[in-house]
C-alpha atoms as a PDB file:
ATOM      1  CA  UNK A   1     -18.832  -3.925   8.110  1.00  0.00           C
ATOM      2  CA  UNK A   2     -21.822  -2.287   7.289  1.00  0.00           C
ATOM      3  CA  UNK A   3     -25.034  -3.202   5.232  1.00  0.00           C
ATOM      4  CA  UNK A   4     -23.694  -1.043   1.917  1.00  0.00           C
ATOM      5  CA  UNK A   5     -20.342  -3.171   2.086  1.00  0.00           C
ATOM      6  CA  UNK A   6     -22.310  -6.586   1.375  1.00  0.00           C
ATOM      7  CA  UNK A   7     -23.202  -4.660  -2.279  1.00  0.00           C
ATOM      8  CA  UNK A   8     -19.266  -3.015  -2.993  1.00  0.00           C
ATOM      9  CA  UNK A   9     -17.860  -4.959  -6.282  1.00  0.00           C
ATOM     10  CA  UNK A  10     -14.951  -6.937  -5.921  1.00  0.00           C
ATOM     11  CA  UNK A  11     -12.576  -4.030  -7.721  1.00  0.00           C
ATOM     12  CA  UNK A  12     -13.885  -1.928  -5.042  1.00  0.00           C
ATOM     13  CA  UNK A  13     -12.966  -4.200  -1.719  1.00  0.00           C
ATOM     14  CA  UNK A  14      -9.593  -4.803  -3.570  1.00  0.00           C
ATOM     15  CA  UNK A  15      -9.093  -0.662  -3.543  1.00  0.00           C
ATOM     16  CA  UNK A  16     -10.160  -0.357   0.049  1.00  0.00           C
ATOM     17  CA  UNK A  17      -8.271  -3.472   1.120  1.00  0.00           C
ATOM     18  CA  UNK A  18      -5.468  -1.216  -0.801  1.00  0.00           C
ATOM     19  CA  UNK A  19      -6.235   1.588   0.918  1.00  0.00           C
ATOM     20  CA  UNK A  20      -6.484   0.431   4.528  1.00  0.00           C
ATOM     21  CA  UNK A  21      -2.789  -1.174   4.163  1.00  0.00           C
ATOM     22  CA  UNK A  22      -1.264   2.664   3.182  1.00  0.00           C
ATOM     23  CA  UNK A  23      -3.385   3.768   6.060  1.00  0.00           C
ATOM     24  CA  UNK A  24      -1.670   0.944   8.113  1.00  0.00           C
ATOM     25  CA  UNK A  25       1.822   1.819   7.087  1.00  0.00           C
ATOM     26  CA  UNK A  26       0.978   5.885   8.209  1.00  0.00           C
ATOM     27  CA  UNK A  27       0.235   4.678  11.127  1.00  0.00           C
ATOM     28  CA  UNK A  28       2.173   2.613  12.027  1.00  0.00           C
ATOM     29  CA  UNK A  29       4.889   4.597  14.020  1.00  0.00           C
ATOM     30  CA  UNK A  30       2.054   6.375  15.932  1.00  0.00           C
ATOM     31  CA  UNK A  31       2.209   9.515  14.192  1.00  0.00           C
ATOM     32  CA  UNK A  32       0.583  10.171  11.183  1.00  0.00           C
ATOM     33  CA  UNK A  33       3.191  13.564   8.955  1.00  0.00           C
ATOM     34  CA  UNK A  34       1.283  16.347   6.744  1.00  0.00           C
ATOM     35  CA  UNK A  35       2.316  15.070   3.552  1.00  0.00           C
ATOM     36  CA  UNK A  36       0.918  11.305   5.009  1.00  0.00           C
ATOM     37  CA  UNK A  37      -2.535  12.902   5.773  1.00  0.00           C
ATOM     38  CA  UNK A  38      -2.073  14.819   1.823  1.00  0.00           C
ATOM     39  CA  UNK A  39      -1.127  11.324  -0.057  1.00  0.00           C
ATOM     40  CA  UNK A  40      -3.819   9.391   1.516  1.00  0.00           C
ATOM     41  CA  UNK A  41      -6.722  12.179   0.588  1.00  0.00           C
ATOM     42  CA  UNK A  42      -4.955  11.523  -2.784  1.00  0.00           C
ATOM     43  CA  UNK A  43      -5.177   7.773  -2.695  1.00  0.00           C
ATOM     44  CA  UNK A  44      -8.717   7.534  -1.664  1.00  0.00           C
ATOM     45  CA  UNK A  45      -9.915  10.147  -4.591  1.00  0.00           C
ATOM     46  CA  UNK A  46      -7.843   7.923  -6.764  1.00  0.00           C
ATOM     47  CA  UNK A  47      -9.855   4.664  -5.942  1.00  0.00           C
ATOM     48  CA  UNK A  48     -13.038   6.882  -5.120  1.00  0.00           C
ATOM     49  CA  UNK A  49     -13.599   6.092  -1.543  1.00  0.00           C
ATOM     50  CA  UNK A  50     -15.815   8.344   0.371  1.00  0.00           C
ATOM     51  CA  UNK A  51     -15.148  10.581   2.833  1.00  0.00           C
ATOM     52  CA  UNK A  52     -16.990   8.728   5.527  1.00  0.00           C
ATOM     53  CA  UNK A  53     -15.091   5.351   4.407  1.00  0.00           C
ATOM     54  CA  UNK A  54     -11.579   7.109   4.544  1.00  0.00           C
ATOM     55  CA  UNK A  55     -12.342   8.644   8.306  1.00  0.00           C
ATOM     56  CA  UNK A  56     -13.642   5.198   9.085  1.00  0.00           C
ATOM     57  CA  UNK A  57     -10.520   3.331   7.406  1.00  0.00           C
ATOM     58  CA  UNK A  58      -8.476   5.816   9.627  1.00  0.00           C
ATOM     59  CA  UNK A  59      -9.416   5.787  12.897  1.00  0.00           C
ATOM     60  CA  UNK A  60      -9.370   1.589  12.509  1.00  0.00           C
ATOM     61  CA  UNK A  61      -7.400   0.211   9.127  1.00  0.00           C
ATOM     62  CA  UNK A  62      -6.843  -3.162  11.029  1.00  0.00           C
ATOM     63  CA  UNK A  63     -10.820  -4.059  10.481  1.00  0.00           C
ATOM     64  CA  UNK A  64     -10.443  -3.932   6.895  1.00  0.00           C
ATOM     65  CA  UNK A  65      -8.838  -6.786   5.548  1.00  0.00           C
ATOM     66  CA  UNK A  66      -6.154  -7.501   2.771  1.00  0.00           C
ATOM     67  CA  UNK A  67      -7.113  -8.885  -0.576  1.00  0.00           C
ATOM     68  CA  UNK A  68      -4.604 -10.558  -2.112  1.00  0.00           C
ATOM     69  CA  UNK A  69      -5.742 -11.932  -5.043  1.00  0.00           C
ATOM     70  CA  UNK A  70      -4.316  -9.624  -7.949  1.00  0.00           C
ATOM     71  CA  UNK A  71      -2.018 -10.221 -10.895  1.00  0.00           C
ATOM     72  CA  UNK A  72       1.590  -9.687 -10.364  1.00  0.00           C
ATOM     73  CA  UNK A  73       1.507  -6.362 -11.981  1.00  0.00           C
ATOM     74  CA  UNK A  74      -1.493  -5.125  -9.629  1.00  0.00           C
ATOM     75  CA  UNK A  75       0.928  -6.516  -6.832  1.00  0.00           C
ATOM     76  CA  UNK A  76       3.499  -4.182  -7.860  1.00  0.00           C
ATOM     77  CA  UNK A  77       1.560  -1.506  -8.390  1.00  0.00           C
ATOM     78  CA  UNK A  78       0.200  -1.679  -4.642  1.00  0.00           C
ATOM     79  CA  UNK A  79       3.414  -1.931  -3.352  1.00  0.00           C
ATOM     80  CA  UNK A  80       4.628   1.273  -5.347  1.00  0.00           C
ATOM     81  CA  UNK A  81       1.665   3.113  -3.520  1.00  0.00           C
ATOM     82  CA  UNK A  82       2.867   1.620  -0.021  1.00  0.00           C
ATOM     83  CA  UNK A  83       6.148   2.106  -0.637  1.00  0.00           C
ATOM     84  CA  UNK A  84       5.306   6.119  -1.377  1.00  0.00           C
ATOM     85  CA  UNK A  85       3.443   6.724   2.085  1.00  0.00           C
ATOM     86  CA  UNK A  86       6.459   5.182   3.314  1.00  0.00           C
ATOM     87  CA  UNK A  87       8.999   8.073   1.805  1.00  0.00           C
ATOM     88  CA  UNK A  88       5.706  10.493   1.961  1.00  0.00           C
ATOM     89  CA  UNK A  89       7.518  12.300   5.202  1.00  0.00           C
ATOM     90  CA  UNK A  90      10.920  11.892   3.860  1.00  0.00           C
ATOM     91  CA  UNK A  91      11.587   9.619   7.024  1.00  0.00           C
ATOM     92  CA  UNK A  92      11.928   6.083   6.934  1.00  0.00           C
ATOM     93  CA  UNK A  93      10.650   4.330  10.327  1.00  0.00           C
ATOM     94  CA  UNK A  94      11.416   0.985  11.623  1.00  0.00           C
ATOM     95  CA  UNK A  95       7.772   0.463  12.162  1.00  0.00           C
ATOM     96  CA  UNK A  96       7.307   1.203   8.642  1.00  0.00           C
ATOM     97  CA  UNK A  97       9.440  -0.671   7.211  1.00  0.00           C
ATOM     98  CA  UNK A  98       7.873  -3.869   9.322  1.00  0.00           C
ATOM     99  CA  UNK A  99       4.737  -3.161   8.292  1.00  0.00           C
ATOM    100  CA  UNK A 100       5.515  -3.203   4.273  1.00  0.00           C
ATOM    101  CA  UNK A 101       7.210  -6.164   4.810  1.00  0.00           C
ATOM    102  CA  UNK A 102       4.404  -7.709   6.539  1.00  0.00           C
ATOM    103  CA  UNK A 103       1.922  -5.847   3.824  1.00  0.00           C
ATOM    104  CA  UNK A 104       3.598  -6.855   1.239  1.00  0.00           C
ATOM    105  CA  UNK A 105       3.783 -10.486   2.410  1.00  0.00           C
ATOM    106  CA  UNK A 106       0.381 -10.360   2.539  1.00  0.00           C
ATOM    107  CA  UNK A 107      -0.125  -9.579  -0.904  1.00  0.00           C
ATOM    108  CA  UNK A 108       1.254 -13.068  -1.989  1.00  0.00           C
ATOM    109  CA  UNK A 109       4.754 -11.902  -3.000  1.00  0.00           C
ATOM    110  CA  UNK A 110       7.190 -14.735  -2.901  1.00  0.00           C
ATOM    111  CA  UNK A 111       8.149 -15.436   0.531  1.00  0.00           C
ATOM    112  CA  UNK A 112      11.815 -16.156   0.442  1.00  0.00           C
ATOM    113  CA  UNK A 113      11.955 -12.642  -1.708  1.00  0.00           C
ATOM    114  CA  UNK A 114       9.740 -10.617   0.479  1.00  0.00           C
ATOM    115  CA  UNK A 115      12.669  -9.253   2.376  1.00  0.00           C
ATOM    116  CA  UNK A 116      14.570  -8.438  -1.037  1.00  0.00           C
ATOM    117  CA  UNK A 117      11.665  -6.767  -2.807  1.00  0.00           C
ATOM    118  CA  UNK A 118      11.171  -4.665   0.219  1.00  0.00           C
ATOM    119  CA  UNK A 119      14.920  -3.560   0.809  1.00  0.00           C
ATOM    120  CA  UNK A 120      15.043  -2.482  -3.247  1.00  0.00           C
ATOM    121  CA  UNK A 121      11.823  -0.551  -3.181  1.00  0.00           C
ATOM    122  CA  UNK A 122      12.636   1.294  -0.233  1.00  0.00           C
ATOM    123  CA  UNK A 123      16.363   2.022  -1.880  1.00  0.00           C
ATOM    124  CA  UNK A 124      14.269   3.504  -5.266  1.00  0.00           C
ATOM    125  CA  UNK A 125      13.275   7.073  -5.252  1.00  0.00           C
ATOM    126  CA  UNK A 126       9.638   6.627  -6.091  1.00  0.00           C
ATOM    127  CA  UNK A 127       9.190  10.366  -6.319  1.00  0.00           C
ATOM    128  CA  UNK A 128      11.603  10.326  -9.121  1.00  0.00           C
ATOM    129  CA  UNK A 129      10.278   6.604 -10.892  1.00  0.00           C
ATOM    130  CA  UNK A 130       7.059   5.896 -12.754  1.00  0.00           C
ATOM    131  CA  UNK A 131       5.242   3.081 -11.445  1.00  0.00           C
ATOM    132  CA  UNK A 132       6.329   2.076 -14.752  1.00  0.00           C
ATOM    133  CA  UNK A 133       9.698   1.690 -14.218  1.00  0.00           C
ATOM    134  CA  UNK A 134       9.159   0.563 -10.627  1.00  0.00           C
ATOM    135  CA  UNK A 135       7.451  -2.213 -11.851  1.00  0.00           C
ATOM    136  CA  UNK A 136       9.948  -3.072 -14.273  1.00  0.00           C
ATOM    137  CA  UNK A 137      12.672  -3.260 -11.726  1.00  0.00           C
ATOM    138  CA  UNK A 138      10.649  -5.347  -9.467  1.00  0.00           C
ATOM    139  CA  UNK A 139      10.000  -7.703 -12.361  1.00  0.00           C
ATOM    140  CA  UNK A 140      13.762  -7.884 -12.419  1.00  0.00           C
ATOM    141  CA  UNK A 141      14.131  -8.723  -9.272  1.00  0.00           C
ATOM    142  CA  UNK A 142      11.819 -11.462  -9.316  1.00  0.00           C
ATOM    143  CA  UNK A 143      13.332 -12.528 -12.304  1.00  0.00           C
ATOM    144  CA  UNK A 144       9.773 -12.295 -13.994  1.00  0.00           C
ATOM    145  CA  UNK A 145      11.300  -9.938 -17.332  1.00  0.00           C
END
């Protein structure tokens, strides 16, 4: 961590934190597609991360850790942008897959519905779903709405 971290808001570790978990889940089957490399230069303009953060949260996601203290909505909202660089290649890994589940346990989801939020995010076409209706299906399934 380096001296100008010590001074980053809260807001902006919780967007990093965010960002390094998508860089995890590109990553994680050792290959990292195009249209990975194309969503995460989207991602990190979205939560205005600098281009010497985003080659640093790159080459080593692991030493940036999770923050999970955000409202349920936030939760879901993360998990729609993990569950994007997941379909990003329009090729669902294994390794992928383990590493939402372990991301997404991570971000203080209920743990005996970890494996069930997972399995219906990955089944919903997020290219074709507002994080709107993502969200509302997830508060569904967590019988939250």
């Amino acid at each position: 961590m380096g001296i100008s971290d010590l001074y980053l808001s809260l807001e902006q570790k919780r967007n990093i934190s965010h960002f390094a978990n998508i860089v995890r889940i590109a990553k994680s089957d050792n290959k990292i597609a195009t249209e990975e490399i194309e969503f995460l230069a989207k991602v990190s303009h979205k939560y205005n991360i600098s281009d010497e953060k985003f080659r640093e949260i790159l080459r080593s996601p692991e030493k940036v850790p999770t923050i999970a203290h955000l409202d349920c909505l936030e939760r879901i909202e993360r998990l729609y942008d993990l569950v994007t660089m997941v379909m990003a290649d329009h090729h669902i890994e294994k390794e992928e897959v383990s590493m939402l589940r372990r991301i997404t346990t991570g971000l203080a989801f209920p743990l005996n519905r970890v494996d069930m939020v997972v399995d219906r995010s990955i089944e919903i076409d997020v290219n074709q779903v507002s994080v709107e209706d993502f969200s509302d299906e997830i508060l569904r399934l967590l019988k939250m709405k």
